[in-house]
N, C-alpha and C. Protein backbone atom coordinates (compact mmCIF):
# COMPACT_ATOMS: atom_id res chain seq x y z
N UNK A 1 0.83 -1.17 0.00
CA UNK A 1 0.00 0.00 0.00
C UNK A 1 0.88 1.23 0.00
N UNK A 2 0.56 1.99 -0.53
CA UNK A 2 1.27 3.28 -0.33
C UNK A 2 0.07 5.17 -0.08
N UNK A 3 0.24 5.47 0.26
CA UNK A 3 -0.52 6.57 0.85
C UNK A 3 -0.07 7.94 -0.11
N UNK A 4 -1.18 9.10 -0.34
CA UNK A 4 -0.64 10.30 -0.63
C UNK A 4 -1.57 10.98 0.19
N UNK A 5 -0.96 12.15 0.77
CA UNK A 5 -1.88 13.43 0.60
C UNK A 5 -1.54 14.39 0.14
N UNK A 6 -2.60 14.99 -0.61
CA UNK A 6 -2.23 16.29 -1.49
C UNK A 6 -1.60 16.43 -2.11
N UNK A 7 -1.04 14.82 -2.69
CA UNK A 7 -0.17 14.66 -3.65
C UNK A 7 1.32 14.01 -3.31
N UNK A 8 1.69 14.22 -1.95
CA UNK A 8 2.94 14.23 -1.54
C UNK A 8 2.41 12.78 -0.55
N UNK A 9 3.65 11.69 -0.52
CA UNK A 9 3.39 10.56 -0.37
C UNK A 9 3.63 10.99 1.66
N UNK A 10 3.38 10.30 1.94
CA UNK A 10 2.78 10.15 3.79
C UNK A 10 2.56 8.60 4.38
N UNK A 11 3.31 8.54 5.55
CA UNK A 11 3.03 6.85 6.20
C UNK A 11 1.70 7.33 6.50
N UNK A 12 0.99 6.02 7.05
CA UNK A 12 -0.43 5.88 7.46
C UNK A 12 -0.30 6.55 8.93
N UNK A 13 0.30 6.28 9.70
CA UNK A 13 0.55 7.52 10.78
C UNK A 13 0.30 8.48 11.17
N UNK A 14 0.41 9.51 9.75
CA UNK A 14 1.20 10.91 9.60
C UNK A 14 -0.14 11.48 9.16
N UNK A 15 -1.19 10.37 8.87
CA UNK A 15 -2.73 11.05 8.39
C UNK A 15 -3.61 11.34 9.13
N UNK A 16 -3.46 10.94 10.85
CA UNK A 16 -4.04 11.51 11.81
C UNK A 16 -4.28 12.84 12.32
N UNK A 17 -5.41 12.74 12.43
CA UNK A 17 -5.66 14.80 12.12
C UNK A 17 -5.31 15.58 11.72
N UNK A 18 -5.08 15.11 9.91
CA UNK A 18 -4.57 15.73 9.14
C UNK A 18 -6.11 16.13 8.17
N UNK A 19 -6.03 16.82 7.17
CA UNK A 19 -7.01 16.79 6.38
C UNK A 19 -6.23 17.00 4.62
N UNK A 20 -7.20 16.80 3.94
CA UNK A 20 -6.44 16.98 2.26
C UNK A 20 -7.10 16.14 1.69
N UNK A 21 -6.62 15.62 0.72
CA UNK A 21 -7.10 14.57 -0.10
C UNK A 21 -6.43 13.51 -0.26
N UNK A 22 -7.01 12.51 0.56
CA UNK A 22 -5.73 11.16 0.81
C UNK A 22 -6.19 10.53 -0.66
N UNK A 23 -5.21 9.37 -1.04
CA UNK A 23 -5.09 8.96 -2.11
C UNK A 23 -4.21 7.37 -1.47
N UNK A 24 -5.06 6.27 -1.42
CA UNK A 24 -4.52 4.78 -0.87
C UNK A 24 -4.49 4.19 -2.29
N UNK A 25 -2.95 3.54 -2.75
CA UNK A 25 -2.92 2.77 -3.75
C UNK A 25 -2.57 1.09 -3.27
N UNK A 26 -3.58 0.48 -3.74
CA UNK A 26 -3.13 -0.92 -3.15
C UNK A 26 -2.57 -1.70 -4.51
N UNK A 27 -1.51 -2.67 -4.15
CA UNK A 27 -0.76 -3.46 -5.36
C UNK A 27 -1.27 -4.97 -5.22
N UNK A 28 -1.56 -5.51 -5.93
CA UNK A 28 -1.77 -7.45 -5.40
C UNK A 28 -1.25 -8.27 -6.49
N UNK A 29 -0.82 -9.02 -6.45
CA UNK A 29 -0.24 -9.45 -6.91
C UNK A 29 -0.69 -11.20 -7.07
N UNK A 30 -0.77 -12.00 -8.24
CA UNK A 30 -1.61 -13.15 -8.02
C UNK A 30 -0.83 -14.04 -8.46
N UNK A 31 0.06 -15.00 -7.77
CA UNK A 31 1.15 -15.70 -8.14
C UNK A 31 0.73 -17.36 -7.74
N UNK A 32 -0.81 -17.34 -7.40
CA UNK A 32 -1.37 -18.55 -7.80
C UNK A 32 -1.24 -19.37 -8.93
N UNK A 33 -1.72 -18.47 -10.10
CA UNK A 33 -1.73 -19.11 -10.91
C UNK A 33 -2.95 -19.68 -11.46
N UNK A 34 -4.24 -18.94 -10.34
CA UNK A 34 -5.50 -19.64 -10.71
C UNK A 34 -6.05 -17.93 -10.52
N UNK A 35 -7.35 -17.68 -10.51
CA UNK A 35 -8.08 -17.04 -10.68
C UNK A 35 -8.28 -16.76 -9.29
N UNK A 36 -7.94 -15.63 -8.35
CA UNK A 36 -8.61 -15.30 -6.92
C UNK A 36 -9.42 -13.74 -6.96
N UNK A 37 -10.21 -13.90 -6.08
CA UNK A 37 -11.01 -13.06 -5.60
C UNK A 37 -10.91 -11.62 -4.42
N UNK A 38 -10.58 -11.25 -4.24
CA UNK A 38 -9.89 -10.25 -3.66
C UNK A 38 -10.51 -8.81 -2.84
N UNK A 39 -10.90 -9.04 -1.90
CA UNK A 39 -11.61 -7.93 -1.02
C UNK A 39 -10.91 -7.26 -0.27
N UNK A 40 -11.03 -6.20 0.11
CA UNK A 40 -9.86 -5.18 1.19
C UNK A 40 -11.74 -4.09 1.47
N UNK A 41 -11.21 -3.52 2.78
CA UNK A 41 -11.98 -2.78 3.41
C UNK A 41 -11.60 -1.27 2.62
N UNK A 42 -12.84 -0.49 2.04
CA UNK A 42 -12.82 0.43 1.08
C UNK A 42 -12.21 1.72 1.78
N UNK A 43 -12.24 2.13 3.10
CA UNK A 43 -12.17 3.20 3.84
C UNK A 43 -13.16 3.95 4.67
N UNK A 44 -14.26 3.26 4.01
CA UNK A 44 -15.43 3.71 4.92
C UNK A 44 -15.90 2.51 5.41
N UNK A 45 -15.49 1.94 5.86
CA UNK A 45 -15.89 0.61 6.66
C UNK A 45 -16.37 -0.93 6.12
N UNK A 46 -16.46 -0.66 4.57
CA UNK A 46 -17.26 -1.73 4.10
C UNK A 46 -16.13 -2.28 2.86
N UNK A 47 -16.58 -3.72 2.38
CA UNK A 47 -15.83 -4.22 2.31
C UNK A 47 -15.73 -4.35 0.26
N UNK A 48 -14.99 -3.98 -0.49
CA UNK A 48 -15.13 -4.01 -1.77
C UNK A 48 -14.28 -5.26 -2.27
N UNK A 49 -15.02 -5.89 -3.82
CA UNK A 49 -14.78 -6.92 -3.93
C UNK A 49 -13.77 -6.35 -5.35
């Protein structure tokens, strides 16, 4: 995962009572070899597929 705000990259830490426009890039990577399915929690609590 890697984090921005306001453009300029930031640990997850550093976003506590901060404000701007965060920006979360997630990487995955599928070295199965089969077809997987893949959910992560969106930021507002719920869960995207």
């Amino acid at each position: 995962m890697t984090y921005t705000l306001d453009g300029r990259p930031v640990a997850p830490a550093d976003v506590l009572g901060r404000s701007g426009h965060l920006e979360v890039r997630y990487t995955v990577a599928n070295v199965t070899g089969r077809p997987q399915v893949v959910s992560f929690d969106d930021g507002t609590g719920h869960s995207s597929p």
